[in-house]
Structure formats: structure tokens, C-alpha cells
Protein backbone atom coordinates (compact mmCIF):
# COMPACT_ATOMS: atom_id res chain seq x y z
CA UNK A 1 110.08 80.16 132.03
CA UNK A 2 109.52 81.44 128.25
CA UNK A 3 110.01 79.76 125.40
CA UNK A 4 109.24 81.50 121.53
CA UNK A 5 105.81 80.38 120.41
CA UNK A 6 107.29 79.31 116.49
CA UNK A 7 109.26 76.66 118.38
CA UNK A 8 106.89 74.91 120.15
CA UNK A 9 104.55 74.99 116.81
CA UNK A 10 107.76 73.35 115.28
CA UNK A 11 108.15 71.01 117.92
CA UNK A 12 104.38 69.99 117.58
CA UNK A 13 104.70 69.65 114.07
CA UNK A 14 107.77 67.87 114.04
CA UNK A 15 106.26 65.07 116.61
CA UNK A 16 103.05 64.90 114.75
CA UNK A 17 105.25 63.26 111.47
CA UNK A 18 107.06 61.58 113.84
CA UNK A 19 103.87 59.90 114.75
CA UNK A 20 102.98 58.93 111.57
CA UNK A 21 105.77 57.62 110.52
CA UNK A 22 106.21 55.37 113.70
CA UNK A 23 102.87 54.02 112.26
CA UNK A 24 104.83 51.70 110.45
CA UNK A 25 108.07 50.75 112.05
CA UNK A 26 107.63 51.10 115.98
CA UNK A 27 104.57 50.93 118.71
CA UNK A 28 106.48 52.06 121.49
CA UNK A 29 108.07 54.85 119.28
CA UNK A 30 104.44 55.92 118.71
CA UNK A 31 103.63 56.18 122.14
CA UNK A 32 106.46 58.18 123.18
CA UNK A 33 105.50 60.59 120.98
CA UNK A 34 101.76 60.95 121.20
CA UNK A 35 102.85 61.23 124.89
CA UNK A 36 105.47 64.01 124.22
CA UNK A 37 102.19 65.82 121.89
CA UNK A 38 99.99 65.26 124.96
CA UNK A 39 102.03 66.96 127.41
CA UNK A 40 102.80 69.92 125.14
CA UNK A 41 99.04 70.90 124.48
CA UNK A 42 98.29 70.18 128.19
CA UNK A 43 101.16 71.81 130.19
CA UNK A 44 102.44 74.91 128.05
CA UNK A 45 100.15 77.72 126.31
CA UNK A 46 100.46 80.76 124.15
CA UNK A 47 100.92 84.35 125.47
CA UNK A 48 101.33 86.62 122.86
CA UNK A 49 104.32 85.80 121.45
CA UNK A 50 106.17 83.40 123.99
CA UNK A 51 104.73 80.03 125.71
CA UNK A 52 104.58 79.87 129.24
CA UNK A 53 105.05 76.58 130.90
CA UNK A 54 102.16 75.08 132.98
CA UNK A 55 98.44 73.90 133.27
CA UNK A 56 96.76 75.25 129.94
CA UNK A 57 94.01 77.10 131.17
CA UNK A 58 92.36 76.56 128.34
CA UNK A 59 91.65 73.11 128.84
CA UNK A 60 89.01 74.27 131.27
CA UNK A 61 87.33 76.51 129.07
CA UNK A 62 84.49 75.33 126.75
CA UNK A 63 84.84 77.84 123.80
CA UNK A 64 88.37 75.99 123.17
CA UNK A 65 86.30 72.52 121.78
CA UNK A 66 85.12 74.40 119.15
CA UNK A 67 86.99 72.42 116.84
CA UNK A 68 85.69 69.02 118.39
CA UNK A 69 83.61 67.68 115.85
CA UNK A 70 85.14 65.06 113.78
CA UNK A 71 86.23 63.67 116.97
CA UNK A 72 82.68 63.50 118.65
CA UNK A 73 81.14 60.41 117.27
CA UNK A 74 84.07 58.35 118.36
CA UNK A 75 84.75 60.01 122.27
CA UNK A 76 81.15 58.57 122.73
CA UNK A 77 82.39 55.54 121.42
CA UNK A 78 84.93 55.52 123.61
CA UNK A 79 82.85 56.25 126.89
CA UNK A 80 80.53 53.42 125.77
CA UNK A 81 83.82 51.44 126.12
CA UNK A 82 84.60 52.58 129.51
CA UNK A 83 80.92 52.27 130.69
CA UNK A 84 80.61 48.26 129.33
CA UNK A 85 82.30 47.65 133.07
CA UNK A 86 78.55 47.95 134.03
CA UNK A 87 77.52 44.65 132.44
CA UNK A 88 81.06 43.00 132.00
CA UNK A 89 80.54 40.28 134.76
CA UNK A 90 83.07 42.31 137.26
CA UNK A 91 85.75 41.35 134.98
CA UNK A 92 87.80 44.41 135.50
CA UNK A 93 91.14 43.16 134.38
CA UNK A 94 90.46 42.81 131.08
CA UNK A 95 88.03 45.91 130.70
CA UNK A 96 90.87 48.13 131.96
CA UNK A 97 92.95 46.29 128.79
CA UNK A 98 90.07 47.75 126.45
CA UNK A 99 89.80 50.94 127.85
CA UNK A 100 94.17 52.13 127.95
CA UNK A 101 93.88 50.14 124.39
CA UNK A 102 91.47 52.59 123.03
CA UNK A 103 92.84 55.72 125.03
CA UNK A 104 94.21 57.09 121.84
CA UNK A 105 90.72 58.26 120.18
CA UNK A 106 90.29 61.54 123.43
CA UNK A 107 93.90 61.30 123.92
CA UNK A 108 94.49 62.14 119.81
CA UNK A 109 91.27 64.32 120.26
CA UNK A 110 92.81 66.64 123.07
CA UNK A 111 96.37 66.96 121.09
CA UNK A 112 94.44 68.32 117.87
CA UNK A 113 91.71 70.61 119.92
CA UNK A 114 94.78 72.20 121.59
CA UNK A 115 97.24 71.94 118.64
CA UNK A 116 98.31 75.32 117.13
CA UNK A 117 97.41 76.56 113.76
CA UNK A 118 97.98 73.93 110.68
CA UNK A 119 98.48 75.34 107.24
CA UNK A 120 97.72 73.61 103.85
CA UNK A 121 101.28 73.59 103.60
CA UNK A 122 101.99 71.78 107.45
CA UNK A 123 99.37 69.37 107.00
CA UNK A 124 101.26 68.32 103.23
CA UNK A 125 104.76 68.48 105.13
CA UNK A 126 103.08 66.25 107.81
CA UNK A 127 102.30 63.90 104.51
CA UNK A 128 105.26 64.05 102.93
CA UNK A 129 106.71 63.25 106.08
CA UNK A 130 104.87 59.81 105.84
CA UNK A 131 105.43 58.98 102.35
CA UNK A 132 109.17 59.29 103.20
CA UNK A 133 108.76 56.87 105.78
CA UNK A 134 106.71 54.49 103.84
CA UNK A 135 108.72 54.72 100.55
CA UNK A 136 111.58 53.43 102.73
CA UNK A 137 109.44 50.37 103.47
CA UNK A 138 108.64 49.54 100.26
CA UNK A 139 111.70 49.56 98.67
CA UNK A 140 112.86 47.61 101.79
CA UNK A 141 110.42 45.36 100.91
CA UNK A 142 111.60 45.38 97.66
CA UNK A 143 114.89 44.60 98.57
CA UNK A 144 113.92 41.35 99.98
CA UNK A 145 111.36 40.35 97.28
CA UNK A 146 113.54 40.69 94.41
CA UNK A 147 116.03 38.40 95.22
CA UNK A 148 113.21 35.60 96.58
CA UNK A 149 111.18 36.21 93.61
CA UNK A 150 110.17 32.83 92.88
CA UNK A 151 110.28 31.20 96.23
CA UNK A 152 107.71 34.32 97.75
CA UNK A 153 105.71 33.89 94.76
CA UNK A 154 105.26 30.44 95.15
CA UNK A 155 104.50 30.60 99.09
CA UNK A 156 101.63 33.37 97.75
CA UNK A 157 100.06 30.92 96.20
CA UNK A 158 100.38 28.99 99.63
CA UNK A 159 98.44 31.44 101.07
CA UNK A 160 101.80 33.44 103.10
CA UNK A 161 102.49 37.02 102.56
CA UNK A 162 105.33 38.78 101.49
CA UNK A 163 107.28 40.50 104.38
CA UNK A 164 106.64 43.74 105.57
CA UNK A 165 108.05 45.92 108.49
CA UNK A 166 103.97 45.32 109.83
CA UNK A 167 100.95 43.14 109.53
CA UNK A 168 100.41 42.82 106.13
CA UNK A 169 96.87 43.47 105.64
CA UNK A 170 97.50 46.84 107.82
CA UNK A 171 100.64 47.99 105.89
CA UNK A 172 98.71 47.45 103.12
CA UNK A 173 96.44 50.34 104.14
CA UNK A 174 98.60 52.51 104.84
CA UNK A 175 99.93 51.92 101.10
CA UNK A 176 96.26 53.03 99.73
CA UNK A 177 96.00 55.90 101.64
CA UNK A 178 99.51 57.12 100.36
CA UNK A 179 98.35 56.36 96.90
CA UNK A 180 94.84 57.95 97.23
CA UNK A 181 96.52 60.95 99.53
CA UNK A 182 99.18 62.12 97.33
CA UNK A 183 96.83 61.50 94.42
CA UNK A 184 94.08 63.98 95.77
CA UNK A 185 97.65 66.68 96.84
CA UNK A 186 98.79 66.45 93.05
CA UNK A 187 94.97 67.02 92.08
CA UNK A 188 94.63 69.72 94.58
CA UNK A 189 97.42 71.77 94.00
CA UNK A 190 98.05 74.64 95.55
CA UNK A 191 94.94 75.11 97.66
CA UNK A 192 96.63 71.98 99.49
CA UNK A 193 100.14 73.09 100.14
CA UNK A 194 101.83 71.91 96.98
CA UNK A 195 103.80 75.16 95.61
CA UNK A 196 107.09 74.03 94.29
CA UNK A 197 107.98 71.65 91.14
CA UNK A 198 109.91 69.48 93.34
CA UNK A 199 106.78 69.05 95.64
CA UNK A 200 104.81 67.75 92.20
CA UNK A 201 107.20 65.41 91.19
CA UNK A 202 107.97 63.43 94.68
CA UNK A 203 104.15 63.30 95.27
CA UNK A 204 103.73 61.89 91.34
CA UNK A 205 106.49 59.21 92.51
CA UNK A 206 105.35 57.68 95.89
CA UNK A 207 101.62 57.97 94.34
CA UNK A 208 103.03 55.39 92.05
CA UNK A 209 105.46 53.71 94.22
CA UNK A 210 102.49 52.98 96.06
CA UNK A 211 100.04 52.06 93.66
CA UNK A 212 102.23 49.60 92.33
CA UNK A 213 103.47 47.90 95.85
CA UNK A 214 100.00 47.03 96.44
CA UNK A 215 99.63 45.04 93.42
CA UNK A 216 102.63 43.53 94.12
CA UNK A 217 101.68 42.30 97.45
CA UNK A 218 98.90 41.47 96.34
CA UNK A 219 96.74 41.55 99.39
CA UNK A 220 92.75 41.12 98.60
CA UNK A 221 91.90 44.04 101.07
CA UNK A 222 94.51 46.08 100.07
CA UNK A 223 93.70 45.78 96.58
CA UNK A 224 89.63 46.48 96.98
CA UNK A 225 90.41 49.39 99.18
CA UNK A 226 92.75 50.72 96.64
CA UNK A 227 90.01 50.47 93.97
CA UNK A 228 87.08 51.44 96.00
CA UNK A 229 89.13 54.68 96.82
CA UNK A 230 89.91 55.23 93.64
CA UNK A 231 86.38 55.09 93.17
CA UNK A 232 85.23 57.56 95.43
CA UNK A 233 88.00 60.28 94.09
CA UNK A 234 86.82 59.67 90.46
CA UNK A 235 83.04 60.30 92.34
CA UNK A 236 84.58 63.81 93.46
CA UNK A 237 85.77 64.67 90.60
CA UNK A 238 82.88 64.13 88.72
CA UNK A 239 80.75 65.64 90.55
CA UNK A 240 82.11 68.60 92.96
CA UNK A 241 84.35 69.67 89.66
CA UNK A 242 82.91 68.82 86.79
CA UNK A 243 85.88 67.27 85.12
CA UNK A 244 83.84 64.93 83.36
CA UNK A 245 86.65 63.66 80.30
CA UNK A 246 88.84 62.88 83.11
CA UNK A 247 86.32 61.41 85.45
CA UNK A 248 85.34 59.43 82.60
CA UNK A 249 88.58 58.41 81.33
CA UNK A 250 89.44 57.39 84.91
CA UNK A 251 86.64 54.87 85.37
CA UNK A 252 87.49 53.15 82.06
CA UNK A 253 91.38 52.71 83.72
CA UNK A 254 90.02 51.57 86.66
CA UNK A 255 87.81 48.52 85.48
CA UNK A 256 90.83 48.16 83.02
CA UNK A 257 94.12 48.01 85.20
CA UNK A 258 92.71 45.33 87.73
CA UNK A 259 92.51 43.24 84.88
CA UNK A 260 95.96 43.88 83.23
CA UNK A 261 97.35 43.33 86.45
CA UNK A 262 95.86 39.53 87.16
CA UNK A 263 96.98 38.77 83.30
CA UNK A 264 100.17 40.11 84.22
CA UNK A 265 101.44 40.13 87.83
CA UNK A 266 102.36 36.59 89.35
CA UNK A 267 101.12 37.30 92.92
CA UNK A 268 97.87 38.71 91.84
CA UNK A 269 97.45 35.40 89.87
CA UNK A 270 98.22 32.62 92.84
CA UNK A 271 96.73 35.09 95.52
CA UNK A 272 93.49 34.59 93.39
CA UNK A 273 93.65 31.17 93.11
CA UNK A 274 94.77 30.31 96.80
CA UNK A 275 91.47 32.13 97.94
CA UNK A 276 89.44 30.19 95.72
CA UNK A 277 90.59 27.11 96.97
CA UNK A 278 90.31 28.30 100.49
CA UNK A 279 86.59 29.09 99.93
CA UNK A 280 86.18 25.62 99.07
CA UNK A 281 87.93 24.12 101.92
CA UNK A 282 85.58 26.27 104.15
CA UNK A 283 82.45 25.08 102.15
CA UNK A 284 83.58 21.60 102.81
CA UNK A 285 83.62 21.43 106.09
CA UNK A 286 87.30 21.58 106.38
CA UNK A 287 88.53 22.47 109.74
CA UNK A 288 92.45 22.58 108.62
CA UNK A 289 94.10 26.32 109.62
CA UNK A 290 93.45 28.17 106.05
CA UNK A 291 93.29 31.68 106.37
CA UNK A 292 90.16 32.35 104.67
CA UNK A 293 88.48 29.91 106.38
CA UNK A 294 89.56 30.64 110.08
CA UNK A 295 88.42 34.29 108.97
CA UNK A 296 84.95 33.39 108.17
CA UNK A 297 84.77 30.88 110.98
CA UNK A 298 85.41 33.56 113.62
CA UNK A 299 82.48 36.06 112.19
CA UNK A 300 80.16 33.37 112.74
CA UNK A 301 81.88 32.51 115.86
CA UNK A 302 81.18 36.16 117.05
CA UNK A 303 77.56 36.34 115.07
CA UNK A 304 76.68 33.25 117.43
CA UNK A 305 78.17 35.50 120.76
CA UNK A 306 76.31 38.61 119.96
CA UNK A 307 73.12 36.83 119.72
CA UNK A 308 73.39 36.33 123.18
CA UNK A 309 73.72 39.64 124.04
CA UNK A 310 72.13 41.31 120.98
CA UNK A 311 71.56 45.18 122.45
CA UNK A 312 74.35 45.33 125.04
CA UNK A 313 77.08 42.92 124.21
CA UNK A 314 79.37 41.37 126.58
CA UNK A 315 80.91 44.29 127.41
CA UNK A 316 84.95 45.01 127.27
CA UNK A 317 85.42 43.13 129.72
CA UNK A 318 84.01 39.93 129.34
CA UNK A 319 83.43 39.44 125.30
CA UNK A 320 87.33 37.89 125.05
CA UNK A 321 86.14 35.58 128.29
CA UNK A 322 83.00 34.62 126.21
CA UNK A 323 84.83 33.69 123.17
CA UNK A 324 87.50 31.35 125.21
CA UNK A 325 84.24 29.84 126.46
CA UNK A 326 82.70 29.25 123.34
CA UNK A 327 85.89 27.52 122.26
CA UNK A 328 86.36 25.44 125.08
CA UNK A 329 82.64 24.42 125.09
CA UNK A 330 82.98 22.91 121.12
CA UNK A 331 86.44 21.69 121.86
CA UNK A 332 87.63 23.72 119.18
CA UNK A 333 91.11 22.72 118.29
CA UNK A 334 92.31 25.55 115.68
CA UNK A 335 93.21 28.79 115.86
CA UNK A 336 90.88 30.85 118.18
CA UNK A 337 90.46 34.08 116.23
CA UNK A 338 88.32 37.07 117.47
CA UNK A 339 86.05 37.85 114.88
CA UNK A 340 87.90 39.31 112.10
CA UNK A 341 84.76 41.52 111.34
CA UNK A 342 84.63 45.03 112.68
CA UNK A 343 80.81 45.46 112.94
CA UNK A 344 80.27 41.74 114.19
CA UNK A 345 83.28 42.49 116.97
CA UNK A 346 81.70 45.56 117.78
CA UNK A 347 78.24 43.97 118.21
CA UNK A 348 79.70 40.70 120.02
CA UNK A 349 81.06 43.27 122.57
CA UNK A 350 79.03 46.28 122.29
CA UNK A 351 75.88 45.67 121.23
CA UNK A 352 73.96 46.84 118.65
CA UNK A 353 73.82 50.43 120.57
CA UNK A 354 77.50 49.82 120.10
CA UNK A 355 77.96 49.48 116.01
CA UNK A 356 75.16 52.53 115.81
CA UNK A 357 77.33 54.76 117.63
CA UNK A 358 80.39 53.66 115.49
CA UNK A 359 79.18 53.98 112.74
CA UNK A 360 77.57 56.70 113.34
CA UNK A 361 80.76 58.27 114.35
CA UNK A 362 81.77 58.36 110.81
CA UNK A 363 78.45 59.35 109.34
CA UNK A 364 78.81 62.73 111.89
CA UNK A 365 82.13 63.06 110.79
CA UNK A 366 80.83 63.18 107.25
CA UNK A 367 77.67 65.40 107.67
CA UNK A 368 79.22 67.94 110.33
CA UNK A 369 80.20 71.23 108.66
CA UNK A 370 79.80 69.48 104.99
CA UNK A 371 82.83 67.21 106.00
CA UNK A 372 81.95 65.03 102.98
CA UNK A 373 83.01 68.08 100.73
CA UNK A 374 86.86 66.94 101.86
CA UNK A 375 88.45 64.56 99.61
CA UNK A 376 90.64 63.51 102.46
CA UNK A 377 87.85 62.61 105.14
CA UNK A 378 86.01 61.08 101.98
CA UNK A 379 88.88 58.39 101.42
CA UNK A 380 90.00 58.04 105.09
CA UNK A 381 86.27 57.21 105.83
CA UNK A 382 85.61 54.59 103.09
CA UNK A 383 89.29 52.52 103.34
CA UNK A 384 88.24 51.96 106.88
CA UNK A 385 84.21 51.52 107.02
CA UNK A 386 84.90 48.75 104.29
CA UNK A 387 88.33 47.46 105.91
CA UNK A 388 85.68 46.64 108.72
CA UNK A 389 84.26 44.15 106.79
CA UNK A 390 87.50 41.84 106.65
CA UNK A 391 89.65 43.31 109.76
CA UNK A 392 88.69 45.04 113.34
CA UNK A 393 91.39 47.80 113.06
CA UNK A 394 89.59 49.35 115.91
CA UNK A 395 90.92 46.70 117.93
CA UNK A 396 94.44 46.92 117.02
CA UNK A 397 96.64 50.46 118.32
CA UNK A 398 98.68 51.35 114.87
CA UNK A 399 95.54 51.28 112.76
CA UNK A 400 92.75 53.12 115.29
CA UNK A 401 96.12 55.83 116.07
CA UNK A 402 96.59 56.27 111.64
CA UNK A 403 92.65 56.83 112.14
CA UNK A 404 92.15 59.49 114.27
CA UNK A 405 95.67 61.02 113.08
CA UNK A 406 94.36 61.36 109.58
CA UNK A 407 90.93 62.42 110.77
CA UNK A 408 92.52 65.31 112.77
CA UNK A 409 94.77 66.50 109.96
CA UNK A 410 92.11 65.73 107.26
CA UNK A 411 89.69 68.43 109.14
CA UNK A 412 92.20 71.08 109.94
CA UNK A 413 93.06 71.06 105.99
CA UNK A 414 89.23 71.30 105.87
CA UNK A 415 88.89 74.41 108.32
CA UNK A 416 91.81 76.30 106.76
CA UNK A 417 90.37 75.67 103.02
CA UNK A 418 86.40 75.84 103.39
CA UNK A 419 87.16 79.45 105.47
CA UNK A 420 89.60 81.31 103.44
């Protein structure tokens, strides 16, 4: 059976946005159609102009990982994963949970190795195709806020969140990357995609939109993500292009707009003030369920667990059995968080071999073929190194999936722009 090669490019493109945008609203959604991408690239190949249906042989051929390497660092993190078994107490059960958990970082891998050509202007359909979807969410978001102004903003201060379709501290994400995205497309230009008027002035919008939802939500991480981003594009700017007024002019907005914003934006204001107090619950002693607190009580819950296992870890499958041990043993009667600490999860279950590889995953991703020359891998890299210092998005599926997705598109917009 034939089919025309430009549709199953289509089809691959089309299921790629469909990914992303199933980021935000549904797992299982996501699944089906990193599953439908997976058995594209694997069971139907190019031949000349038509695809033929059946094994790729070029799976089995080694020339066809050339375009492996921002996916490297992590595959090894993945088969450190799957060989933890070896010292996870025979706990199989819950190492098998680790390992189909984190099956998206070769699975993701294999669908961008094998994907077909990406142009600038795919990989900026591909984003517009997720600011559409999260522009929808925030001004769903907004459609519930509005009305519940001053009840929400009250419960900020309370230390709740404002709903979202997803975990707030996640969605939140998502909303700097759209900012920082479409702000590095509109400062791009052509090179990445944008051609058209109408392409300038949607991409001008959601980067607002965006900007401006995070600030309204207010979340901490969010917000010093956003900024530290911002940061790192003003960096760029400065220094790969010279535009030193605007680079310049940037940084003074920058240290400038945080500060309008907690003069002037009610959430910023009592989300401030509730984490203050919650410090000083924590310093006291207090073992009531604040948010802050539980936080920091579960890194040094997991900085106590990896000292027991400082090279190795516990492994995948026994670190969650360790921590329900630790619990039990202080008769801990709270809320029995996993260490909400990348690096110090990582460690508690990996080892210290562990957190070198990951992060060392990034800093090959980086280094390999000047990937630190791409504004994209740049900002993808830093919202999620430093989001490790507050959450373990490794740990949960949306955020690791929005990870490698970007990475994968980020590098094919590097390929088709460093070699033309």
C-alpha cells in the first residue's frame, strides 16, 4: 500500500501540535497521540515520493541517529532509571511504575530522529498551534477570575491558587515559555518562520496575554522563571547581536515592572505576604499543612534519604518505599510529600551518579553543536534547571513530555538555521 509522502509529513505535523496542546487540557489525549507519532516513524518510510507501509528499515541503521544529540544526555538518564532495578531491594512493582513513567524521553527521542523535515515555518506553526491552545486557557481562566475577583484574591492570600485547566505551578510554565517563545519568534523574524503581518501581530498578543496571566496568578515560580528568562534573552541580545540600547533598555524594564506589579496587582501583593508568613510558621516549628512549609520539609525529608544512599540512591524502585518508611518511623502525621526538589529527588533515588548525568544532560544539550547559540534551547534549559529547585517536573508526565517536545523542535529550528 502507498500513500503520498506530503501527507504523512502533514499528518506528523498535525499530531505533533496536537501534542502540545494536549499538554494542557488532557493526559490520555497526549498519549494517544505520541502513540499515533510513534507508530508513524516506526511502521511507514519514505520511497521517493510515496510511503510504504511497514518496519522502517531505517530504524536499524546507525547513520539515521545522526540527529541524536540533544536527546543523548537524557536516554542515559533514562537507562540509569531502568538499571536502578539492580539495587532497588527486588521491588519490581514500583520500578516498572518509574520506568513506563519516564518512557517518553527515547519514546519522544525516536519520533524526532525519524520525523521528516521541519521548516522554520513548521516548527512556528507547531507554536502557534500551542499558543492557540493556551490563549484559550487563559481567558478561560479569566472567565472564572473576573467574576470571583475578590473572593480568589482573598483565598491568595490564604495561600490557594487560582484555577487552572492544570497544576498551577506547571501551567504556569507553560505560560513563560509562551511569553519567552513568541518573544524570541517576534525578535527573530523571518529566519524563524514569521513572514506575514498577521503572524507579527498574534505572536505580539499571546506574548502579552501571557506575560500578563502570570502576574495575575501570581505564582512565585512562575513569576522567577518568567524573569530569569527574560534575563537570559536580554543576555542574547546583548551579546550574540549587539543590540546594546535595547538590551539595555530591557534590563532597566525588567528590575522595573516586578516592582510596578507588587504596588499594583492584588495577588502579587497577598501571594507575597502569605509566603512570608509561611516561612515563619516553618521557622517555628510549626507542623500545621502550609504549603511552603510542607515544601521545605520534604527536601530535607529527601536530603536525610539520600544520605543513606549518597552514590547510588534507592533506586526506582524502592526510594517511594523508603520515604513511606521514613514517615511511618517519625509518626509523621501531615502530608507526606516527595521531595519537591528536583536535584534532591534525583539524588534520594539516583544517587549522586544520578543528578551528574541529569544535569549533565542539559549541559550536552547546550555544548553539542554550539546548542547554546539557540535562543530556544537557551530558555527551555534555564525555566526547567531552575524549576528544579522548587518542583521535580521530571517526575510528573505533562512537564518531562513539554520537555523533550520543546527540546526536539528547539534543535530542528537549530539544524535548519545554523546550516542554511
Amino acid at each position: 500500500m502507498q500513500i503520498n509522502s506530503v501527507v504523512r509529513s502533514n499528518l506528523l505535523i498535525f499530531l505533533l501540535g496536537v501534542s502540545m496542546i494536549c499538554v494542557i487540557y488532557s493526559i490520555y489525549l497526549l498519549s494517544m497521540s505520541l502513540i499515533g507519532l510513534l507508530i508513524i516513524v516506526c511502521f511507514s518510510y519514505a520511497e521517493g515520493d510515496h510511503v510504504r507501509l511497514g518496519i522502517n528499515p531505517h530504524l536499524w541503521k546507525r547513520s539515521s541517529y545522526s540527529s541524536l544529540w540533544p536527546f543523548t544526555g537524557f536516554l542515559l538518564y533514562f537507562l540509569w532509571i531502568v538499571i536502578s532495578l539492580v539495587w532497588s531491594g527486588g521491588h519490581v512493582g514500583p520500578w516498572v511504575q518509574s520506568v513506563v513513567q519516564n518512557l517518553s524521553m527515547p519514546g519522544i527521542a525516536l519520533i524526532f530522529i525519524f520525523m521528516p523535515r521541519l521548516t522554520p515555518k513548521d516548527i512556528s506553526l507547531l507554536h502557534f498551534m500551542f499558543y492557540v491552545g493556551l490563549a484559550i486557557a487563559c481567558l478561560l481562566v479569566l472567565w472564572v477570575y473576573i467574576p470571583s475577583y475578590e473572593e480568589i484574591t482573598l483565598l491568595i492570600g490564604r495561600g490557594r491558587a487560582i484555577p487552572v485547566p492544570m497544576d498551577h505551578i506547571r501551567f504556569s510554565i507553560l505560560l513563560s515559555y509562551g511569553s519567552l517563545s513568541a518573544l524570541s519568534f517576534l525578535w527573530m523574524g523571518k529566519k524563524w518562520g514569521l513572514t506575514s503581518k498577521s503572524a507579527y501581530l498574534f505572536t505580539s498578543f499571546v506574548a502579552i496575554l501571557f506575560f500578563i496571566m502570570i502576574h495575575i496568578l501570581a505564582v512565585r515560580s512562575g513569576l522567577l522563571l518568567l524573569y530569569a528568562g527574560l534575563f537570559v534573552f536580554i543576555l542574547y541580545i546583548l551579546i550574540s547581536q549587539k543590540s546594546w540600547k535595547v538590551g539595555i533598555i530591557a534590563l532597566i524594564g525588567m528590575v522595573v515592572f516586578p516592582i510596578i506589579a507588587y504596588k499594583t496587582i492584588p495577588s502579587v501583593q497577598n501571594r507575597i505576604k502569605y509566603m512570608r508568613y509561611d516561612i515563619e510558621r516553618f521557622v517555628a516549628a510549626d507542623d500545621s499543612n502550609y504549603s511552603d512549609s510542607d515544601r521545605l520539609r520534604s527536601m530535607n525529608t529527601g536530603i536525610k534519604l539520600w544520605k543513606e544512599a549518597i552514590l547510588l540512591g534507592h533506586g526506582a524502585g524502592e526510594y517511594k518505599l523508603a520515604l513511606d518508611t521514613y514517615y511511618d518511623k517519625i509518626n509523621y502525621q501531615g502530608k507526606r510529600l516527595a521531595p519537591h526538589n528536583q536535584w534532591i529527588r534525583t539524588g534520594m533515588a539516583y544517587g549522586v551518579i544520578g543528578v551528574l548525568i541529569l544535569l549533565g544532560s542539559f549541559i550536552y544539550l547546550l555544548t553539542a553543536n554550539r546548542g547554546y547559540n539557540q535562543l530556544l534551547l537557551l530558555i527551555i534549559s534555564v525555566l526547567f534547571l531552575l524549576s528544579f529547585m522548587v518542583e521535580s517536573n521530571m517526575e510528573r508526565y505533562y512537564s518531562l513530555v513539554f520537555l523533550m517536545l520543546s527540546i526536539g523542535m528547539a534543535s530542528r529550528l537549530w539544524d535548519e538555521t545554523r546550516l542554511a
